[in-house]
Protein backbone atom coordinates (compact mmCIF):
# COMPACT_ATOMS: atom_id res chain seq x y z
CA UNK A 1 -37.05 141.48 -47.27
CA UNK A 2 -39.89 139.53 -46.45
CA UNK A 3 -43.26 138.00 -48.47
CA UNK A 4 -45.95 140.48 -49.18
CA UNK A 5 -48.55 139.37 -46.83
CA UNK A 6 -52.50 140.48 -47.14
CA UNK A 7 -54.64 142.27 -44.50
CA UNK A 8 -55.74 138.87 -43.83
CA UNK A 9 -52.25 137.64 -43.05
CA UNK A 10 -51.16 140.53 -41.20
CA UNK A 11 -54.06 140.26 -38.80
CA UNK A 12 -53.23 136.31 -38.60
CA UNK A 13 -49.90 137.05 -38.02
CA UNK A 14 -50.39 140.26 -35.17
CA UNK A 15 -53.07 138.06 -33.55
CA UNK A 16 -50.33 134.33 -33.27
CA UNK A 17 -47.86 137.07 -31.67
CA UNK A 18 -49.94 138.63 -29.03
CA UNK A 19 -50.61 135.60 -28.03
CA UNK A 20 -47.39 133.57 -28.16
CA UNK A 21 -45.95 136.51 -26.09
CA UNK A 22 -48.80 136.39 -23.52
CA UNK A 23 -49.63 132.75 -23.35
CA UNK A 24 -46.15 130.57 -24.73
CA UNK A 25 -43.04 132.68 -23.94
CA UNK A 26 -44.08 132.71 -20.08
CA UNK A 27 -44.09 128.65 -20.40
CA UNK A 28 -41.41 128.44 -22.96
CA UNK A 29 -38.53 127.24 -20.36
CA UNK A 30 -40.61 125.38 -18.54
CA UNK A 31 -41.74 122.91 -21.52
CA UNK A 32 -37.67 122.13 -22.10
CA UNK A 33 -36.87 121.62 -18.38
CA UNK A 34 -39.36 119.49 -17.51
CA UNK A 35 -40.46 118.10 -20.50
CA UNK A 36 -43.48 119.32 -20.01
CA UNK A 37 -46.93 118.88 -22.44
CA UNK A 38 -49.39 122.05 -21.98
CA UNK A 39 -52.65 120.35 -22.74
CA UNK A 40 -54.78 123.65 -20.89
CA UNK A 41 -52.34 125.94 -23.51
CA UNK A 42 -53.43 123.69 -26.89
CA UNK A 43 -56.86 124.40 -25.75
CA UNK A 44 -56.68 127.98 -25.83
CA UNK A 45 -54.76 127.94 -29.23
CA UNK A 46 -57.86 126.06 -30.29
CA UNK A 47 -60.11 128.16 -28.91
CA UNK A 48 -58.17 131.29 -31.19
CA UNK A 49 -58.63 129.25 -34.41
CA UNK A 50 -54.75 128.01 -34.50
CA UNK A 51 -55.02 124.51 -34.49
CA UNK A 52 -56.97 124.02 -37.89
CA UNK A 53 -56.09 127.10 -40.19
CA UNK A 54 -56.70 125.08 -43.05
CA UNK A 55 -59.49 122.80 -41.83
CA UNK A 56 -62.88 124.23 -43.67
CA UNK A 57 -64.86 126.15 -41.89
CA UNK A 58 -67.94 123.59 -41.61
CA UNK A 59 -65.31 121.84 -39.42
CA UNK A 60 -64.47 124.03 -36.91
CA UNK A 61 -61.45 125.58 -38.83
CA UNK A 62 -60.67 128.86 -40.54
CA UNK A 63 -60.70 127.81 -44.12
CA UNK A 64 -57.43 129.69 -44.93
CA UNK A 65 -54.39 128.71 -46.22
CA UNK A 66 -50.75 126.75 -46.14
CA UNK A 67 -49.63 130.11 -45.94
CA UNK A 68 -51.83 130.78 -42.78
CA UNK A 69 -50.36 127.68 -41.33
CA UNK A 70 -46.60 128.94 -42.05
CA UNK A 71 -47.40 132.08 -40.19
CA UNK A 72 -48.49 130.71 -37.20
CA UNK A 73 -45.82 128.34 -36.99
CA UNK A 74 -43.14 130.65 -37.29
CA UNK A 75 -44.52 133.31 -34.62
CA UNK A 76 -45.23 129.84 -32.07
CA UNK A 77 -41.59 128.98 -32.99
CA UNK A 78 -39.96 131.91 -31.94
CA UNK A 79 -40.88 131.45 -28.46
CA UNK A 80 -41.58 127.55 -28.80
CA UNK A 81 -40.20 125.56 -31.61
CA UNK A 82 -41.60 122.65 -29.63
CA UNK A 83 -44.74 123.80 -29.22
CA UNK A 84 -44.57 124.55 -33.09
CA UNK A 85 -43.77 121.16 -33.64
CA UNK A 86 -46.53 119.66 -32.14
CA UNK A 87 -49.00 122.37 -33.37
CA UNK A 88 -47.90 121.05 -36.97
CA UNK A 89 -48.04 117.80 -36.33
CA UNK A 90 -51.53 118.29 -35.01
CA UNK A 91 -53.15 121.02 -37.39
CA UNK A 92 -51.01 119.66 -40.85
CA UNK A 93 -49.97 116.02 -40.29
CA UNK A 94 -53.70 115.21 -38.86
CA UNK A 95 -55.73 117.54 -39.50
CA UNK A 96 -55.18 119.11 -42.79
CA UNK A 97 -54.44 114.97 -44.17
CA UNK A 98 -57.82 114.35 -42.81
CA UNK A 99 -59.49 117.23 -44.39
CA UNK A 100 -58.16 116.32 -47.53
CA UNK A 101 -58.20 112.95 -47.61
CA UNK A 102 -61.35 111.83 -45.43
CA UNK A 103 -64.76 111.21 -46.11
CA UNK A 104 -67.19 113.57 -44.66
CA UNK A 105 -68.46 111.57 -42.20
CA UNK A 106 -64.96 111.53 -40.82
CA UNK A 107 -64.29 114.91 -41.17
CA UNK A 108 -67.56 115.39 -39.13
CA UNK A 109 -66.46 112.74 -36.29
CA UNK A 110 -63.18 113.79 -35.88
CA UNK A 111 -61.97 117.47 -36.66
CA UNK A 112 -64.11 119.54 -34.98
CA UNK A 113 -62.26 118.21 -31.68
CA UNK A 114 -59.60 118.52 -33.43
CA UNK A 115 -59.65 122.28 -34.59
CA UNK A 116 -61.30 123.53 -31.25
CA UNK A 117 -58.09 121.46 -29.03
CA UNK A 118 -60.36 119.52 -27.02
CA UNK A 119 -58.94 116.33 -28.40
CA UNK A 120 -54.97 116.00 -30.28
CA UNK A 121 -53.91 114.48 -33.25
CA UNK A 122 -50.64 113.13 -34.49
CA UNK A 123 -49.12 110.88 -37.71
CA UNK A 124 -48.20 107.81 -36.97
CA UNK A 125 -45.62 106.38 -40.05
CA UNK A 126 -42.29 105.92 -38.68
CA UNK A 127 -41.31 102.26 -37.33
CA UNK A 128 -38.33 101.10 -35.93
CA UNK A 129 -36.63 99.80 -39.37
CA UNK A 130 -38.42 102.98 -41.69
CA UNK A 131 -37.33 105.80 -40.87
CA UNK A 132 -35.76 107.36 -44.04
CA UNK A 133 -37.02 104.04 -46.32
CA UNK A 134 -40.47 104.70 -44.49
CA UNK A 135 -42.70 102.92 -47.07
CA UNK A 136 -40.91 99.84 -46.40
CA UNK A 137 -43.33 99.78 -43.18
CA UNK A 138 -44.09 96.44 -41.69
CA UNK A 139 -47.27 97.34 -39.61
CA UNK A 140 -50.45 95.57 -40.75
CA UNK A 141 -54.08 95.96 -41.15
CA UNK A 142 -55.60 92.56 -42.02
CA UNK A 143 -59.06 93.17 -43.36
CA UNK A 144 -61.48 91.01 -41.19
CA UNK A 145 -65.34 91.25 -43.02
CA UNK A 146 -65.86 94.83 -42.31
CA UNK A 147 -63.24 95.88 -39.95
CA UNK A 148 -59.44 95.31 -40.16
CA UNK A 149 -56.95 94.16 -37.48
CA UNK A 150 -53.98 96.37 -37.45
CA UNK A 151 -50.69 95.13 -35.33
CA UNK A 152 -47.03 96.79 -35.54
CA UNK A 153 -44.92 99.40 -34.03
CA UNK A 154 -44.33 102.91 -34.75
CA UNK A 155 -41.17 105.04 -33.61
CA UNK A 156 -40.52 109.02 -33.20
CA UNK A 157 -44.27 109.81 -33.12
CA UNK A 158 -44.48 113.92 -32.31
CA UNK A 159 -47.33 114.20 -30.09
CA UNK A 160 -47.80 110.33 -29.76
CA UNK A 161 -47.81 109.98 -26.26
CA UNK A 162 -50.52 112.67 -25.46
CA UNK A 163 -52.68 111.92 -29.25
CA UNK A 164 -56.58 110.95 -28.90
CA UNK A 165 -56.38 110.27 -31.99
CA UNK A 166 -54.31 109.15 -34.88
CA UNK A 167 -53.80 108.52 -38.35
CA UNK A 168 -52.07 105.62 -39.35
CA UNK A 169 -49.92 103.91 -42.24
CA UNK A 170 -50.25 100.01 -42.60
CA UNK A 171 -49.43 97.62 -45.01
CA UNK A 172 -52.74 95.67 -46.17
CA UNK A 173 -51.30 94.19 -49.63
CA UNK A 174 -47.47 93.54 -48.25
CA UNK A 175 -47.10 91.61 -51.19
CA UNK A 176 -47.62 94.47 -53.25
CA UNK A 177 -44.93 97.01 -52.04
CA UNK A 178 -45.76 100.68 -51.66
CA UNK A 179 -48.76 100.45 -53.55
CA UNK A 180 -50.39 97.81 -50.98
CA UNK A 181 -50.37 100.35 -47.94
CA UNK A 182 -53.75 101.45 -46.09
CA UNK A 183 -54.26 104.62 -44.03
CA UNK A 184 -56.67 104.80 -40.94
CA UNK A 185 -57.83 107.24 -38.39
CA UNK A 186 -57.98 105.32 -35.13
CA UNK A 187 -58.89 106.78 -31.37
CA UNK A 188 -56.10 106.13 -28.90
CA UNK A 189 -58.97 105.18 -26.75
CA UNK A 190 -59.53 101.85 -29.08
CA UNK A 191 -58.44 98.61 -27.14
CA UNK A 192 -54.86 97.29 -28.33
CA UNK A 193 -53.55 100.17 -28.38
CA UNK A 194 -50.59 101.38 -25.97
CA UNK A 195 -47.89 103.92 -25.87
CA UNK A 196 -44.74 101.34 -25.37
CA UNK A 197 -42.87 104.30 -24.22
CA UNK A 198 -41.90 108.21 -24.60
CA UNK A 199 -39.14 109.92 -25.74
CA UNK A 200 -36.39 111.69 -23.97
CA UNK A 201 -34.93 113.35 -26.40
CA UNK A 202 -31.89 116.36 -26.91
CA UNK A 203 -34.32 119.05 -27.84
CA UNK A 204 -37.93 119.63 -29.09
CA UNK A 205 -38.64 119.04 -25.45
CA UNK A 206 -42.08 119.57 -24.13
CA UNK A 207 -42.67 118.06 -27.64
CA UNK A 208 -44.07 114.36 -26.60
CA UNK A 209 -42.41 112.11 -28.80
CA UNK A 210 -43.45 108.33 -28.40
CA UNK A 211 -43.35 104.73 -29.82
CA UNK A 212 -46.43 103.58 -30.05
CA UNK A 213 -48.00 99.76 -30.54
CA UNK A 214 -50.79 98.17 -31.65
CA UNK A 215 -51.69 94.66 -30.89
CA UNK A 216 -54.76 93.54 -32.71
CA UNK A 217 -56.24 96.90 -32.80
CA UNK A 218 -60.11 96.22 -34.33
CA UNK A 219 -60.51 99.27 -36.67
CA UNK A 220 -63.94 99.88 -39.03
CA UNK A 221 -63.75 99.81 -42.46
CA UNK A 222 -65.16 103.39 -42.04
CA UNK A 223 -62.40 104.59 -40.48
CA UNK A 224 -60.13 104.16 -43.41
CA UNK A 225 -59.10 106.88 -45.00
CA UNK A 226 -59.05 106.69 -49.00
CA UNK A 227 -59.29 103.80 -51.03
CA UNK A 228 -57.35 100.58 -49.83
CA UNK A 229 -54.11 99.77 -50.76
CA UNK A 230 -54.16 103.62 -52.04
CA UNK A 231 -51.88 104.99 -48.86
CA UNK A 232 -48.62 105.70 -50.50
CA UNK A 233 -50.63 109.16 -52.29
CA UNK A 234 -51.38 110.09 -49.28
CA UNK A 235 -48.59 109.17 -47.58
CA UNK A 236 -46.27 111.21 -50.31
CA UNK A 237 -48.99 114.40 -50.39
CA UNK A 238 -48.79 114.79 -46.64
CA UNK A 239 -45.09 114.76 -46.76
CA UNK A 240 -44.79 117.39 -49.54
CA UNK A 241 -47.12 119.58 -47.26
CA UNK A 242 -45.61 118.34 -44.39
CA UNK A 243 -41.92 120.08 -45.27
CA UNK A 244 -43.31 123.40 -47.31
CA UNK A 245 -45.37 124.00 -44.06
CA UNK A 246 -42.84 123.47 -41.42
CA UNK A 247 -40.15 125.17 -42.87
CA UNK A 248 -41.71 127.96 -40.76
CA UNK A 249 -40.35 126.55 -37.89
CA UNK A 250 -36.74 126.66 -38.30
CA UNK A 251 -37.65 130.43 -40.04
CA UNK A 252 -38.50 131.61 -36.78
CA UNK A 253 -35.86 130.51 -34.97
CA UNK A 254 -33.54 132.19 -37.11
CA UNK A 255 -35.96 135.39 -36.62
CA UNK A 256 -35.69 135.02 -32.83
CA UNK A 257 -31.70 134.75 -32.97
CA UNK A 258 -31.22 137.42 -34.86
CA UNK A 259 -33.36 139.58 -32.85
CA UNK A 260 -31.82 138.99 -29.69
CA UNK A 261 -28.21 139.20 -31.11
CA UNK A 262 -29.30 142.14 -32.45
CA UNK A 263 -30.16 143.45 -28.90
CA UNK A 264 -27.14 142.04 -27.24
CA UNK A 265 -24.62 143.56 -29.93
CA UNK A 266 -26.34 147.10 -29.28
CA UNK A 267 -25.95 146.67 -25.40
CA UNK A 268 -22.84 144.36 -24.65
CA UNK A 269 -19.82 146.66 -24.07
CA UNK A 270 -16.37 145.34 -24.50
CA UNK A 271 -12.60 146.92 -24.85
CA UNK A 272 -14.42 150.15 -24.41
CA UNK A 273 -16.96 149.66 -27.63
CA UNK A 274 -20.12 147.91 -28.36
CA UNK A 275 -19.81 145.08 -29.58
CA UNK A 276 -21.90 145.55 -32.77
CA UNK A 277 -18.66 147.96 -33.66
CA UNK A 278 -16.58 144.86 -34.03
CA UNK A 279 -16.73 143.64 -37.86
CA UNK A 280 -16.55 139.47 -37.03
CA UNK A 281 -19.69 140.81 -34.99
CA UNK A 282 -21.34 142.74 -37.33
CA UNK A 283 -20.49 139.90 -40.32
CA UNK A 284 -22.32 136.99 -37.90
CA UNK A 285 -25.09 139.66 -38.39
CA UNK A 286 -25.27 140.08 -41.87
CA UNK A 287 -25.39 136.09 -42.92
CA UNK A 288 -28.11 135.54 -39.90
CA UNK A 289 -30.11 138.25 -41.69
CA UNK A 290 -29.65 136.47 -45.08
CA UNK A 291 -30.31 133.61 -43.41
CA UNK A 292 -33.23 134.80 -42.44
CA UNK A 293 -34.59 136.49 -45.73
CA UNK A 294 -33.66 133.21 -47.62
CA UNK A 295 -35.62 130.98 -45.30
CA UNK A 296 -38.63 133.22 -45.27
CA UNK A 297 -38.84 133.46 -49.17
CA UNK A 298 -38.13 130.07 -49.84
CA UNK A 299 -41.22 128.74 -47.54
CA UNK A 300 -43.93 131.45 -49.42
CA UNK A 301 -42.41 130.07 -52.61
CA UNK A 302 -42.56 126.36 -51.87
CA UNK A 303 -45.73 126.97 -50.48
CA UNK A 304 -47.25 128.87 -53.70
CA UNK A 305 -45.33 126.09 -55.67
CA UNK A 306 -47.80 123.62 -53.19
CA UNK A 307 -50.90 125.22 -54.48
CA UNK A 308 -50.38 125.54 -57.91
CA UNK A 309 -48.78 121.79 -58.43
CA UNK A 310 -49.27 119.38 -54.88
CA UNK A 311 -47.39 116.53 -56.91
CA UNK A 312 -43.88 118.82 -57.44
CA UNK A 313 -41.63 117.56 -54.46
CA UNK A 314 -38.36 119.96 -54.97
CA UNK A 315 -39.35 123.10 -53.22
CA UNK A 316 -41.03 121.93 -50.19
CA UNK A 317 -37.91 119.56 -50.08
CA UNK A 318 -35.18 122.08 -50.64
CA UNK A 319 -36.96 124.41 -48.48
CA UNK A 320 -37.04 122.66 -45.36
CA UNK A 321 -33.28 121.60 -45.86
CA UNK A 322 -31.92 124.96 -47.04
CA UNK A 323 -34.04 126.90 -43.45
CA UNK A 324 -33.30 123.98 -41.34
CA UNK A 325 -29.74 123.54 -41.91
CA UNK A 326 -29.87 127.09 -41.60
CA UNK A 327 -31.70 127.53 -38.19
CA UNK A 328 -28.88 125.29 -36.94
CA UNK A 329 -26.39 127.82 -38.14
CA UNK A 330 -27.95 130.89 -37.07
CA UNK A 331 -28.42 129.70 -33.64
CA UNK A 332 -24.84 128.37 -32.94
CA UNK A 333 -23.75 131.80 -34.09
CA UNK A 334 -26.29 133.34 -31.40
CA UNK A 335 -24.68 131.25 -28.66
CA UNK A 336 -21.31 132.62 -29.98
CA UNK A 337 -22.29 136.21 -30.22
CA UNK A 338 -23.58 136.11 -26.38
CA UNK A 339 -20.62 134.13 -25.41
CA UNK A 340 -20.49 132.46 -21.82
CA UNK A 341 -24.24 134.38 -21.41
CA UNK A 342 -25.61 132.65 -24.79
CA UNK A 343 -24.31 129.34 -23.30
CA UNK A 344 -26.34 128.82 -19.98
CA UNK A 345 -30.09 128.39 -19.61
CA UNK A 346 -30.64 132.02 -18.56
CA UNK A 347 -31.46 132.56 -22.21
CA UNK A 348 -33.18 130.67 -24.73
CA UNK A 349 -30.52 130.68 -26.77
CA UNK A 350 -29.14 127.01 -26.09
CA UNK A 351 -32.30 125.63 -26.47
CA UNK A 352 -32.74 126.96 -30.15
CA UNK A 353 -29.97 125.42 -30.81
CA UNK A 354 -30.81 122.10 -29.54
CA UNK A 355 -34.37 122.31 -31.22
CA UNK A 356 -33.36 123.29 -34.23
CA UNK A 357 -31.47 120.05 -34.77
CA UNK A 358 -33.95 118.23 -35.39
CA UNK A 359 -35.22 120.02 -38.29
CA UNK A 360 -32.63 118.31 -40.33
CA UNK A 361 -33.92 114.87 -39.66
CA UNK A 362 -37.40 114.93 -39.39
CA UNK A 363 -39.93 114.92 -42.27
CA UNK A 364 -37.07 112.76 -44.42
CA UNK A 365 -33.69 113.67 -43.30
CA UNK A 366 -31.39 116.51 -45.08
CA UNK A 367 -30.02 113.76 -47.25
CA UNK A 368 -33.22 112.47 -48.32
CA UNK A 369 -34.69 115.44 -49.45
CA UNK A 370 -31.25 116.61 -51.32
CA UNK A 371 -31.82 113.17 -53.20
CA UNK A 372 -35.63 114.38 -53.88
CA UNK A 373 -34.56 117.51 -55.59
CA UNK A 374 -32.12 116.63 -57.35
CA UNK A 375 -33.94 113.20 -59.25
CA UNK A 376 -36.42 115.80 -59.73
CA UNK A 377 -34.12 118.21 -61.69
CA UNK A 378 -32.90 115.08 -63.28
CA UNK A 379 -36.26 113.72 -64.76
CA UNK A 380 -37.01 109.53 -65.31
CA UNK A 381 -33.88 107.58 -65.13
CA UNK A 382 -32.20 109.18 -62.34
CA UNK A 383 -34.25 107.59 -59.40
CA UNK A 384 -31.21 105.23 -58.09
């Protein structure tokens, strides 16, 4: 049970796994033990056309779909969900926002680096105090005859610490709420701004995650991206995306646990029988295969749902709760099913489990996005 995917797809897909198996799954460990970033590997996904799948093709991307992005995220994420994560941060958050959002001459300036891997991009919304509430951001962009001055703090940046560049959320009508926030595109490079410090965090590692500051950082009106005070559109379109798309990730985790317990309950011998004779064994089996199916049909769905209607926030929300909750699950189970072996770092298993945590919390935590749905089923009235 799995999404009909076109010739297209398939090819996508075929090509993402050769080379996650050649070029990620050799590094894979490495990234979590030493919290390791690698730049030379982001290159050479560039240089294969995975960083911008959706980017046109005038800017160095492939012109395809959210679909195409969902693929390669899920085959990354099977061997890397921290690679995955910073992949989507850097080819949906940035790129794809940018490509939708920009004007030309920023699309021109900026993505090309971007889609090739020579430079890396990353969101930068989150502060300190808005994390779930994250239009009540306090960061500001002071317009300043035709540049502004932005100056706040932003928390739990994915791919912060290594970005060139990034797109950032500040308030430039406070006064005005939600509907006074500005969003720019502004090179790490640009003086007054400093990563205050990275993350070392339970899982996603490999992943740089990083609060980042900006102290009087002089940004052209150019580099603004929409109209001003118009941010909270884009803010709440890039979300929407941001959870349909992914959802992949915690998909192919469950994909990669079930594979391997698969192979372990085939091969694993105990009280003189396999261990995929034993029915508690062959159960855990069955609901990670649900699991899976669930997950995978609920991204394509969300994601068709994305195209047809970008302003309907229920399926990419109940997506990304429903397969990451779910990726937590599954993975747990994998430990159990390999026992003391699924436990220790000799497998990946463990460190599934830890990534897959996160899933629940970023991109509006599993609570958040249950409130989403469910004022959307509700209709006006029901909004708290």
């Amino acid at each position: 049970m799995e999404p009909a995917l076109s010739a297209e797809e398939r090819d996508l897909r075929d090509a993402t796994r050769a080379f996650v198996r050649k070029e990620i799954a050799p590094v894979a460990d490495r990234m979590d033990r030493d919290d390791w970033f690698p730049r030379d590997l982001f290159r050479r996904l560039g240089d294969h056309g995975f960083l911008a799948p959706t980017v046109p093709t005038a800017y160095g991307g492939l012109g395809l779909s959210y679909r195409a992005q969902a693929i390669i995220l899920e085959e990354i994420a099977r061997a890397s969900p921290a690679l995955a994560l910073s992949v989507g941060a850097h080819s949906n958050l940035f790129a794809d926002n940018l490509a939708r959002n920009g004007t030309d001459a920023q699309r021109e300036r900026f993505l090309p680096k971007i889609a090739s891997g020579e430079q890396i991009g990353a969101l930068a919304l989150t502060e300190p105090n808005a994390g779930s509430d994250a239009l009540s951001l306090r960061t500001r962009a002071v317009r300043d005859g035709d540049r502004y001055r932005l100056t706040g703090t932003k928390q739990f940046i994915t791919n912060g610490p290594v970005a060139d560049v990034v797109l950032v959320y500040a308030k430039t009508a406070p006064e005005r709420g939600a509907h006074g926030i500005s969003a720019f595109v502004v090179p790490t490079a640009t003086p007054g701004f400093t990563v205050a410090r990275s993350l070392d965090k339970m899982g996603m590692r490999g992943s740089p995650t990083g609060e980042l500051a900006f102290q009087d950082v002089s940004v052209p009106a150019d580099q603004r991206v929409g109209p001003e005070h118009a941010g909270v559109g884009i803010v709440m379109g890039g979300l929407n995306a941001e959870r349909a798309v992914l959802a992949a990730i915690p998909v192919g985790i469950i994909a990669e646990c079930l594979d391997r317990s698969l192979a372990y309950a085939r091969e694993r011998e105990q009280f003189g029988k396999k261990i995929g004779q034993f029915e508690l064994i062959q159960a855990k089996l069955a609901d990670m295969y649900s699991a899976l199916a669930a997950s995978r049909l609920l991204v394509f769905a969300a994601l068709d749902e994305l195209a047809r209607d970008p302003k309907r926030l229920a399926a990419s929300a109940a997506t990304l709760t429903y397969a990451s909750e779910a990726s937590t699950r599954v993975a747990l189970e994998a430990v159990q099913i390999h026992g003391g072996y699924g436990y220790v770092r000799d497998l990946p298993l463990e460190r599934l489990a830890r990534d897959a945590k996160l899933l629940e919390i970023g991109a509006g935590t599993s609570e958040i996005r249950r409130l989403i749905v469910a004022r959307e089923l509700l209709g006006p009235g029901f909004d708290g």
